[in-house]
PDB file of N, CA and C in Angstrom:
ATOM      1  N   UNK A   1       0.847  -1.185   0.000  1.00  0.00           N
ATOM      2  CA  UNK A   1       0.000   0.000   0.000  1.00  0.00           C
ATOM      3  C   UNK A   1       0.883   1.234   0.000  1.00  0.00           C
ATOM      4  N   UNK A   2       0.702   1.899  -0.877  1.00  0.00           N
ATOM      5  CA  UNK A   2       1.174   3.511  -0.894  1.00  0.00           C
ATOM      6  C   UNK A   2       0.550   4.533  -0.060  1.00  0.00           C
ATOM      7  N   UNK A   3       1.525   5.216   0.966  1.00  0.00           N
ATOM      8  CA  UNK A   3       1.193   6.318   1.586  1.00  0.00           C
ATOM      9  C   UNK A   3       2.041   7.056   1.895  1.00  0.00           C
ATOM     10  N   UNK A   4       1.426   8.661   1.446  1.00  0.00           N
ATOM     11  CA  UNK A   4       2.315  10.055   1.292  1.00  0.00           C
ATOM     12  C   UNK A   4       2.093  10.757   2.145  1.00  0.00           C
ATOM     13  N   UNK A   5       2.615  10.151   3.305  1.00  0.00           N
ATOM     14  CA  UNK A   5       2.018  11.254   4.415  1.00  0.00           C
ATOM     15  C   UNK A   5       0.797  11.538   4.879  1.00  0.00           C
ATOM     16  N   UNK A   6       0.661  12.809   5.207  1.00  0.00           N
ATOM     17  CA  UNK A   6      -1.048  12.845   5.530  1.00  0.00           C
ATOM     18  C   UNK A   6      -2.114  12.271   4.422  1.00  0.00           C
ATOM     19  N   UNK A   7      -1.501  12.554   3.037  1.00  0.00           N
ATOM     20  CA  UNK A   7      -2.423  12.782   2.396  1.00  0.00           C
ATOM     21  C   UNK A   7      -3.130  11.003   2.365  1.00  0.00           C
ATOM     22  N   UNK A   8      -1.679  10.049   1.935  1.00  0.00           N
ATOM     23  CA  UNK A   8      -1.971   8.698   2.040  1.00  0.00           C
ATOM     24  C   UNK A   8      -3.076   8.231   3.104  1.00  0.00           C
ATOM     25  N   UNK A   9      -2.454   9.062   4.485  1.00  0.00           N
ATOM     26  CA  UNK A   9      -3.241   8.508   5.110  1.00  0.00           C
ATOM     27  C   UNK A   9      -4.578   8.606   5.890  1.00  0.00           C
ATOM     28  N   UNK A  10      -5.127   9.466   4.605  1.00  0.00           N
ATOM     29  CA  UNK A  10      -6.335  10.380   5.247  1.00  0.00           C
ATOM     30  C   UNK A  10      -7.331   9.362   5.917  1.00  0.00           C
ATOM     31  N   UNK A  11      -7.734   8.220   5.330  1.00  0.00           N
ATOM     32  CA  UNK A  11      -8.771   7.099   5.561  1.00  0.00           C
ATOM     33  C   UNK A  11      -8.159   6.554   7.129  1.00  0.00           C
ATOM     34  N   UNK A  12      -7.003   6.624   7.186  1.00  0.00           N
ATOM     35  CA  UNK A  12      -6.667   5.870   8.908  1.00  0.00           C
ATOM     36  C   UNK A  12      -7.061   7.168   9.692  1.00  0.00           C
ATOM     37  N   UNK A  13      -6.893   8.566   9.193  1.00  0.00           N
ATOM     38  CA  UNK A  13      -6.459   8.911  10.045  1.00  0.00           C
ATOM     39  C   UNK A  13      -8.369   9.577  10.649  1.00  0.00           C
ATOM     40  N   UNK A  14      -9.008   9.474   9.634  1.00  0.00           N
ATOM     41  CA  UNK A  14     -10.572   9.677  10.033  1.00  0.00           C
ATOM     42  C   UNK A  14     -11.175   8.603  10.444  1.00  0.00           C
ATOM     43  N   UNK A  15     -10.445   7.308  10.410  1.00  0.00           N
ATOM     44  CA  UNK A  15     -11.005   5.729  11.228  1.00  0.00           C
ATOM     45  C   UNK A  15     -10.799   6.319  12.419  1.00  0.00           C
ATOM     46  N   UNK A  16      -9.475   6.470  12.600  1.00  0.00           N
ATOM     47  CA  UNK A  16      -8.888   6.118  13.965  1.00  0.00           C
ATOM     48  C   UNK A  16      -9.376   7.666  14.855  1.00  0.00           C
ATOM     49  N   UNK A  17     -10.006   8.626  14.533  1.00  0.00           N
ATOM     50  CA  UNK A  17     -10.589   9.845  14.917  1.00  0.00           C
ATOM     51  C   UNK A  17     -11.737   9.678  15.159  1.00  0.00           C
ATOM     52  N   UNK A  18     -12.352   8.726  14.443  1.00  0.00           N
ATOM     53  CA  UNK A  18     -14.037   9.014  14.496  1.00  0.00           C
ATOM     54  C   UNK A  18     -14.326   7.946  15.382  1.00  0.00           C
ATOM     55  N   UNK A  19     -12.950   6.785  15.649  1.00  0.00           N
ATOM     56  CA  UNK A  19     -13.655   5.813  16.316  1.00  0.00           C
ATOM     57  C   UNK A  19     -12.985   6.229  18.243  1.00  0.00           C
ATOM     58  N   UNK A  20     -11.738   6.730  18.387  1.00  0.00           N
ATOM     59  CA  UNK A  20     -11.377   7.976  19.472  1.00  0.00           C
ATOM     60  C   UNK A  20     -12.463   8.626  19.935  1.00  0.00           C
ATOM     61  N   UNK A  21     -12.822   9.454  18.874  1.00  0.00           N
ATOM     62  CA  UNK A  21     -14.283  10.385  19.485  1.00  0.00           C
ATOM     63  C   UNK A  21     -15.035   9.520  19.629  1.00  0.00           C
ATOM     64  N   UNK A  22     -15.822   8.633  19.656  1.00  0.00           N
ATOM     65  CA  UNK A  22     -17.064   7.875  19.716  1.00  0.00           C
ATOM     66  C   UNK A  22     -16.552   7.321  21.158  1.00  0.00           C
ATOM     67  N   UNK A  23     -15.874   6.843  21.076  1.00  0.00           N
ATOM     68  CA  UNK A  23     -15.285   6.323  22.607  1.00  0.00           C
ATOM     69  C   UNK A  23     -14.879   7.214  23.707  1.00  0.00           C
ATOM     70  N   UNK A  24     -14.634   8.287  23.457  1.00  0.00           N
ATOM     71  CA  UNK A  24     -14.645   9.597  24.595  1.00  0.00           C
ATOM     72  C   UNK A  24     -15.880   9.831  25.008  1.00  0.00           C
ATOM     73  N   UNK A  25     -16.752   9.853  23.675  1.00  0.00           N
ATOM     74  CA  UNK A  25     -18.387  10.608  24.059  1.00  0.00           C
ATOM     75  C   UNK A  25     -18.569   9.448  25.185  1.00  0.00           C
ATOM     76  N   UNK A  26     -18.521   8.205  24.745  1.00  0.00           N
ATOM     77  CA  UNK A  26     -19.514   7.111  25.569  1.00  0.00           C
ATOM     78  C   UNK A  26     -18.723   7.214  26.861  1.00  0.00           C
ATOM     79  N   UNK A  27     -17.487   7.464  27.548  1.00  0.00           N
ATOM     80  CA  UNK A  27     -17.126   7.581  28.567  1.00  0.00           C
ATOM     81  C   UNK A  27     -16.993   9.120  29.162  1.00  0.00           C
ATOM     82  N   UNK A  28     -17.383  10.104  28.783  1.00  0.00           N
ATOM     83  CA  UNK A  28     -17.570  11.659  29.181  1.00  0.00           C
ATOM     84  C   UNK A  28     -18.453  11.560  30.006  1.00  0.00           C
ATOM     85  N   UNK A  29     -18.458  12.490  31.001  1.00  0.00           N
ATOM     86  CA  UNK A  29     -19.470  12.946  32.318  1.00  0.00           C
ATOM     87  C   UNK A  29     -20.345  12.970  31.536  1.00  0.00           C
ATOM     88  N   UNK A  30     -21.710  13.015  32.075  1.00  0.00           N
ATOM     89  CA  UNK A  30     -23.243  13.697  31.388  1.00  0.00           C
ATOM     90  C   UNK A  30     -22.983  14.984  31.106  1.00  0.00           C
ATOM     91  N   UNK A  31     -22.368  15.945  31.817  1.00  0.00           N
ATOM     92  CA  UNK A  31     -22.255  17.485  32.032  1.00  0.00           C
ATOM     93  C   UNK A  31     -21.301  17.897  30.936  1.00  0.00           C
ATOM     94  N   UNK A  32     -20.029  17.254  30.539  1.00  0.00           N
ATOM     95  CA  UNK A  32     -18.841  17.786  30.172  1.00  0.00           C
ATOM     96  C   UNK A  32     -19.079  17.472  28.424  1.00  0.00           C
ATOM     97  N   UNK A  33     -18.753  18.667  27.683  1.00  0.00           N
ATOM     98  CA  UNK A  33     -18.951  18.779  26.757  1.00  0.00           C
ATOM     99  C   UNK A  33     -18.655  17.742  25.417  1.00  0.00           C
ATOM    100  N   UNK A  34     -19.065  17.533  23.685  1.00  0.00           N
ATOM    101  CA  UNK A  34     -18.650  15.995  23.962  1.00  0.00           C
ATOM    102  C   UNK A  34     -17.792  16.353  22.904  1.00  0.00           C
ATOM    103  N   UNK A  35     -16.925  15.238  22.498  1.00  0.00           N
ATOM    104  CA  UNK A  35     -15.740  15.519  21.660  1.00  0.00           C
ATOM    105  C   UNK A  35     -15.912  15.626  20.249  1.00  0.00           C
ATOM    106  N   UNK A  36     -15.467  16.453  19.580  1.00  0.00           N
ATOM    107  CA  UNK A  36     -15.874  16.271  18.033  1.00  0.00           C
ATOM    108  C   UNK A  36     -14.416  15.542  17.568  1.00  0.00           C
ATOM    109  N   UNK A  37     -14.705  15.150  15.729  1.00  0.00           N
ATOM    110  CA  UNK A  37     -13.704  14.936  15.337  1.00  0.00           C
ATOM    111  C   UNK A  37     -12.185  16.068  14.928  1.00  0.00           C
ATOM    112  N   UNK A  38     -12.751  17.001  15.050  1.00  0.00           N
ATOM    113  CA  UNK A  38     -11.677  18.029  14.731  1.00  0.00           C
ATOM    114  C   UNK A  38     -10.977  18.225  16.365  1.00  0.00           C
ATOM    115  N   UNK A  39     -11.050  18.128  16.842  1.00  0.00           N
ATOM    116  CA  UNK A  39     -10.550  17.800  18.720  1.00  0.00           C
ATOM    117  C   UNK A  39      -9.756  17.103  18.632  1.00  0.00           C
ATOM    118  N   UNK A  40     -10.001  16.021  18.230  1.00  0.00           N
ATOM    119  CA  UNK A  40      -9.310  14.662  18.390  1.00  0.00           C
ATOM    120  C   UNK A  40      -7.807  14.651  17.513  1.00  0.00           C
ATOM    121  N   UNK A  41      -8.299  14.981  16.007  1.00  0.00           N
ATOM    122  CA  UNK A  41      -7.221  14.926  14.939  1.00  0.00           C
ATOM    123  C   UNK A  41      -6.613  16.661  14.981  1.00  0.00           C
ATOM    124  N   UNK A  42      -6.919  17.536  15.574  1.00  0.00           N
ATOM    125  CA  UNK A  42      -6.440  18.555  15.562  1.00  0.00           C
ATOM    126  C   UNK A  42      -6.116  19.271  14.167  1.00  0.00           C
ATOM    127  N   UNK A  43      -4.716  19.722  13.623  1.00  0.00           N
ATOM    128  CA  UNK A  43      -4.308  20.102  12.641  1.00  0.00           C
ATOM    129  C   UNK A  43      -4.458  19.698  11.773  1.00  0.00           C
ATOM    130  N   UNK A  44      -4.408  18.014  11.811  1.00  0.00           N
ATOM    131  CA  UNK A  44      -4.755  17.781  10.726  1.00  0.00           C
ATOM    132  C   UNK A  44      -6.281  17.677  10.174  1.00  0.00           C
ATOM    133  N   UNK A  45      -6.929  17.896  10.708  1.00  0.00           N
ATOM    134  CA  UNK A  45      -8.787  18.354  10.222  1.00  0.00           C
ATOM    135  C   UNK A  45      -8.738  19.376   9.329  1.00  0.00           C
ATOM    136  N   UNK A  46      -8.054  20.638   9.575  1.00  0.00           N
ATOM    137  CA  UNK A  46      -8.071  22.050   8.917  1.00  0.00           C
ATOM    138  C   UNK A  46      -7.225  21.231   7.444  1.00  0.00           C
ATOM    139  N   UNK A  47      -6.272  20.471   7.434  1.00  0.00           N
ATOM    140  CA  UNK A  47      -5.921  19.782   6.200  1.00  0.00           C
ATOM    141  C   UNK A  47      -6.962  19.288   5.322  1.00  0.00           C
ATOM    142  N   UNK A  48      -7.198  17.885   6.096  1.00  0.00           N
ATOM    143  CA  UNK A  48      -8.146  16.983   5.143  1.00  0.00           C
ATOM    144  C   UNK A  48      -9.521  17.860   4.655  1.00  0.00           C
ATOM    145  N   UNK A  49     -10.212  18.618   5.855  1.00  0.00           N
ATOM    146  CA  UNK A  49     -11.392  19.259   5.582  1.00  0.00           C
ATOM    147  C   UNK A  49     -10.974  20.736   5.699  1.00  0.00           C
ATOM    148  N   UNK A  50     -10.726  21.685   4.456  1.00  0.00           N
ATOM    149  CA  UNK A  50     -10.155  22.856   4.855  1.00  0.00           C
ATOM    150  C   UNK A  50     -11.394  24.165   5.212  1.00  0.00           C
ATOM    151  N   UNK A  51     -11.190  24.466   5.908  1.00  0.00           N
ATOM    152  CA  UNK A  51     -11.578  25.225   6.721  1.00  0.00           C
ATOM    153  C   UNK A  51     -12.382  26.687   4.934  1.00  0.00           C
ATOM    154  N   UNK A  52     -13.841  26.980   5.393  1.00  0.00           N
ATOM    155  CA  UNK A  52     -14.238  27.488   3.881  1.00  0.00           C
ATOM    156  C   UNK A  52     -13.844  28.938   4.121  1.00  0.00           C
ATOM    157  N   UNK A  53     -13.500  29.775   2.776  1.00  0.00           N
ATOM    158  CA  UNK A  53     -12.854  30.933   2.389  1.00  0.00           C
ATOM    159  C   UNK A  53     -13.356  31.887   1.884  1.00  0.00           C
ATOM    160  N   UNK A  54     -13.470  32.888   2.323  1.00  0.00           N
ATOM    161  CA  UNK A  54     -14.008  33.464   0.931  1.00  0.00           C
ATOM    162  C   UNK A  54     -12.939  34.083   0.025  1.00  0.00           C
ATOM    163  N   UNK A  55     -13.333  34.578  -1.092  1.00  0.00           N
ATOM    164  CA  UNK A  55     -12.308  34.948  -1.962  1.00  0.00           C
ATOM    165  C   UNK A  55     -11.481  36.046  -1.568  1.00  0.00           C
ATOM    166  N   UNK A  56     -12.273  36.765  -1.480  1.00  0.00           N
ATOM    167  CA  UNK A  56     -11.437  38.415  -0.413  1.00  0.00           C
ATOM    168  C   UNK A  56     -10.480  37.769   0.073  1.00  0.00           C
ATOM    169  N   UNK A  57     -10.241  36.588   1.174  1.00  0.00           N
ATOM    170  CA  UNK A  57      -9.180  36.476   1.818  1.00  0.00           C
ATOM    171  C   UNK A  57      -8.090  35.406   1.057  1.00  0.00           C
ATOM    172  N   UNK A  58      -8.304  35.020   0.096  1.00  0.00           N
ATOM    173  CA  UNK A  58      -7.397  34.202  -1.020  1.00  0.00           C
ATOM    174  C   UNK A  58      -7.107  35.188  -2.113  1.00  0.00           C
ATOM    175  N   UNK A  59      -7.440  36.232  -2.103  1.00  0.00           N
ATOM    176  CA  UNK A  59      -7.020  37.304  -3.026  1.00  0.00           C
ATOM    177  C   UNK A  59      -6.077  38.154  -2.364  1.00  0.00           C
ATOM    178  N   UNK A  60      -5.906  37.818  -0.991  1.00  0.00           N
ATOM    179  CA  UNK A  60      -4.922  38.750  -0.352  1.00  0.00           C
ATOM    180  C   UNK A  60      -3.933  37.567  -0.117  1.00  0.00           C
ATOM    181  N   UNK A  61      -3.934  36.829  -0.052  1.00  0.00           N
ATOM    182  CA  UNK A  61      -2.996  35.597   0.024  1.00  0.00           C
ATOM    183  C   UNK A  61      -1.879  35.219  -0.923  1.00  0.00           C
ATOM    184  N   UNK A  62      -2.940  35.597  -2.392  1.00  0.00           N
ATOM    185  CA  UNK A  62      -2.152  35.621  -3.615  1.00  0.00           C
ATOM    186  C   UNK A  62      -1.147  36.502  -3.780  1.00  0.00           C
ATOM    187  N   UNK A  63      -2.103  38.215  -3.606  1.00  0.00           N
ATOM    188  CA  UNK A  63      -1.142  38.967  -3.575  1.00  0.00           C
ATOM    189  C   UNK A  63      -0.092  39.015  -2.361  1.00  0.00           C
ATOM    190  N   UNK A  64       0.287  39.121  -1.617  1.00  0.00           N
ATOM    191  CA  UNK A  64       0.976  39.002  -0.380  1.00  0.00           C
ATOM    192  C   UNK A  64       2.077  37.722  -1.258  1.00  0.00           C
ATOM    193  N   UNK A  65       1.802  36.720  -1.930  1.00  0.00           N
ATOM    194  CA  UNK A  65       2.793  36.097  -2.176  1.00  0.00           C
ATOM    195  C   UNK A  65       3.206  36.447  -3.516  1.00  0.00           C
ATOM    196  N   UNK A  66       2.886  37.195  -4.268  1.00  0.00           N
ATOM    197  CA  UNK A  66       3.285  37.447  -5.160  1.00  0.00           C
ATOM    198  C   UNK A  66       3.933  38.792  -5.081  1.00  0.00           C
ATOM    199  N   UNK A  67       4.013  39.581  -4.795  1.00  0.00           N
ATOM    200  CA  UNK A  67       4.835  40.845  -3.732  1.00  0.00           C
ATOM    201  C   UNK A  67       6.182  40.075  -3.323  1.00  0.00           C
ATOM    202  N   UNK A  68       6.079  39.129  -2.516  1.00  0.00           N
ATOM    203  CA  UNK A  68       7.018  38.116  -1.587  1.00  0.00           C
ATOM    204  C   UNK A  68       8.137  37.982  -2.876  1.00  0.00           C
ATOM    205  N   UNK A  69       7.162  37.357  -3.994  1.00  0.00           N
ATOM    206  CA  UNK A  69       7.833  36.785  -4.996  1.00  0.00           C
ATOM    207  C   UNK A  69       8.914  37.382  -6.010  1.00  0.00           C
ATOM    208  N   UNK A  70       8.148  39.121  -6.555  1.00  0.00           N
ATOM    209  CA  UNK A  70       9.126  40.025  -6.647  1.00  0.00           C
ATOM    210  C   UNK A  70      10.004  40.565  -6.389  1.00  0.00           C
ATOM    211  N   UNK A  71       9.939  40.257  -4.948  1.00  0.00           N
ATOM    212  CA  UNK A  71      11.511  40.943  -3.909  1.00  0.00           C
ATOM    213  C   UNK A  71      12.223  40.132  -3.979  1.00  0.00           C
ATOM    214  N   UNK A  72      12.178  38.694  -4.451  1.00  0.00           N
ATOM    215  CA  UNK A  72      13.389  37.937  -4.729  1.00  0.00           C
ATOM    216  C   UNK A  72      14.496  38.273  -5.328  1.00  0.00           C
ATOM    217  N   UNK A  73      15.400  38.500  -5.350  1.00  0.00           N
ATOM    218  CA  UNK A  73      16.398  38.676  -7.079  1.00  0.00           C
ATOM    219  C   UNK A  73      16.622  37.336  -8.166  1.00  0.00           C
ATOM    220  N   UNK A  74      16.418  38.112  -9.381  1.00  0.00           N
ATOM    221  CA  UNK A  74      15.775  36.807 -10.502  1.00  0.00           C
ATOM    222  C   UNK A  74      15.054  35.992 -10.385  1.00  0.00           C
ATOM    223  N   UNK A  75      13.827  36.771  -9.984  1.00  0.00           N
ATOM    224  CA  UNK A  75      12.229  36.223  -9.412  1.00  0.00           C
ATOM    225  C   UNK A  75      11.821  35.810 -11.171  1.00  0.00           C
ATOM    226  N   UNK A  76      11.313  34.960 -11.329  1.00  0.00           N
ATOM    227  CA  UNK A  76      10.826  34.475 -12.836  1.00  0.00           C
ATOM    228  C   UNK A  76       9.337  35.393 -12.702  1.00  0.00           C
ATOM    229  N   UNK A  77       8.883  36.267 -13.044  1.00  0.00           N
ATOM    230  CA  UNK A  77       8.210  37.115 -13.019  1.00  0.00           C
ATOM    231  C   UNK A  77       7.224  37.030 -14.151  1.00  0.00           C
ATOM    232  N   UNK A  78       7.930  36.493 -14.866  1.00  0.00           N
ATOM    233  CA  UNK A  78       7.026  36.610 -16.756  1.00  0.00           C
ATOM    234  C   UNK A  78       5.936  35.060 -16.480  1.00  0.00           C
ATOM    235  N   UNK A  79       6.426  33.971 -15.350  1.00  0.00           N
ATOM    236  CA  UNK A  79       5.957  32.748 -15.230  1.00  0.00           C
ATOM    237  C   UNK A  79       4.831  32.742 -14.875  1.00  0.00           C
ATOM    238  N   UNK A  80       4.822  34.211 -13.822  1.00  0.00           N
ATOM    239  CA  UNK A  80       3.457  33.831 -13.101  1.00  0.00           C
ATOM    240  C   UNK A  80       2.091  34.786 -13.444  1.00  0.00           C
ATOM    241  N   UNK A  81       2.807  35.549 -14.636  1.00  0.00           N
ATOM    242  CA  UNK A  81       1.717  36.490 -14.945  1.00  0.00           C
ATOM    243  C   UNK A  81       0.794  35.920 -16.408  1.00  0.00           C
TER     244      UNK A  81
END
């Protein structure tokens, strides 16, 4: 089996999260709040399921790296336009 890291191992890594959380909920106080899957897998949640955008803020992302990109010296400039 081939696996590249997170990406390979997205299917273990939402088994082994969803079946974590299910087993916290059933042993949690009545009172205490219950666990989701993004709790459990942390960082990597905002990966597999990315977090939604709007464009405004991926239009400043672009630019901000493309600015970045010009201040290089012998930035390939003609590539990205």
């Amino acid at each position: 089996m081939y696996a590249d890291g997170l990406l390979g191992n997205r299917g273990i890594i939402n088994a082994l999260g969803a079946l974590t959380a299910g087993v916290f909920n059933y042993i949690r106080a009545p009172n205490a709040p219950a666990y989701k899957l993004e709790t459990i897998i942390g960082r990597a949640h905002d990966y597999i399921y990315p977090p939604n955008t709007d464009t405004e803020n991926k239009q400043q992302v672009n630019n901000a790296l493309i600015s970045y990109i010009k201040r290089q010296p012998g930035a390939p400039i003609g590539r990205l336009f």
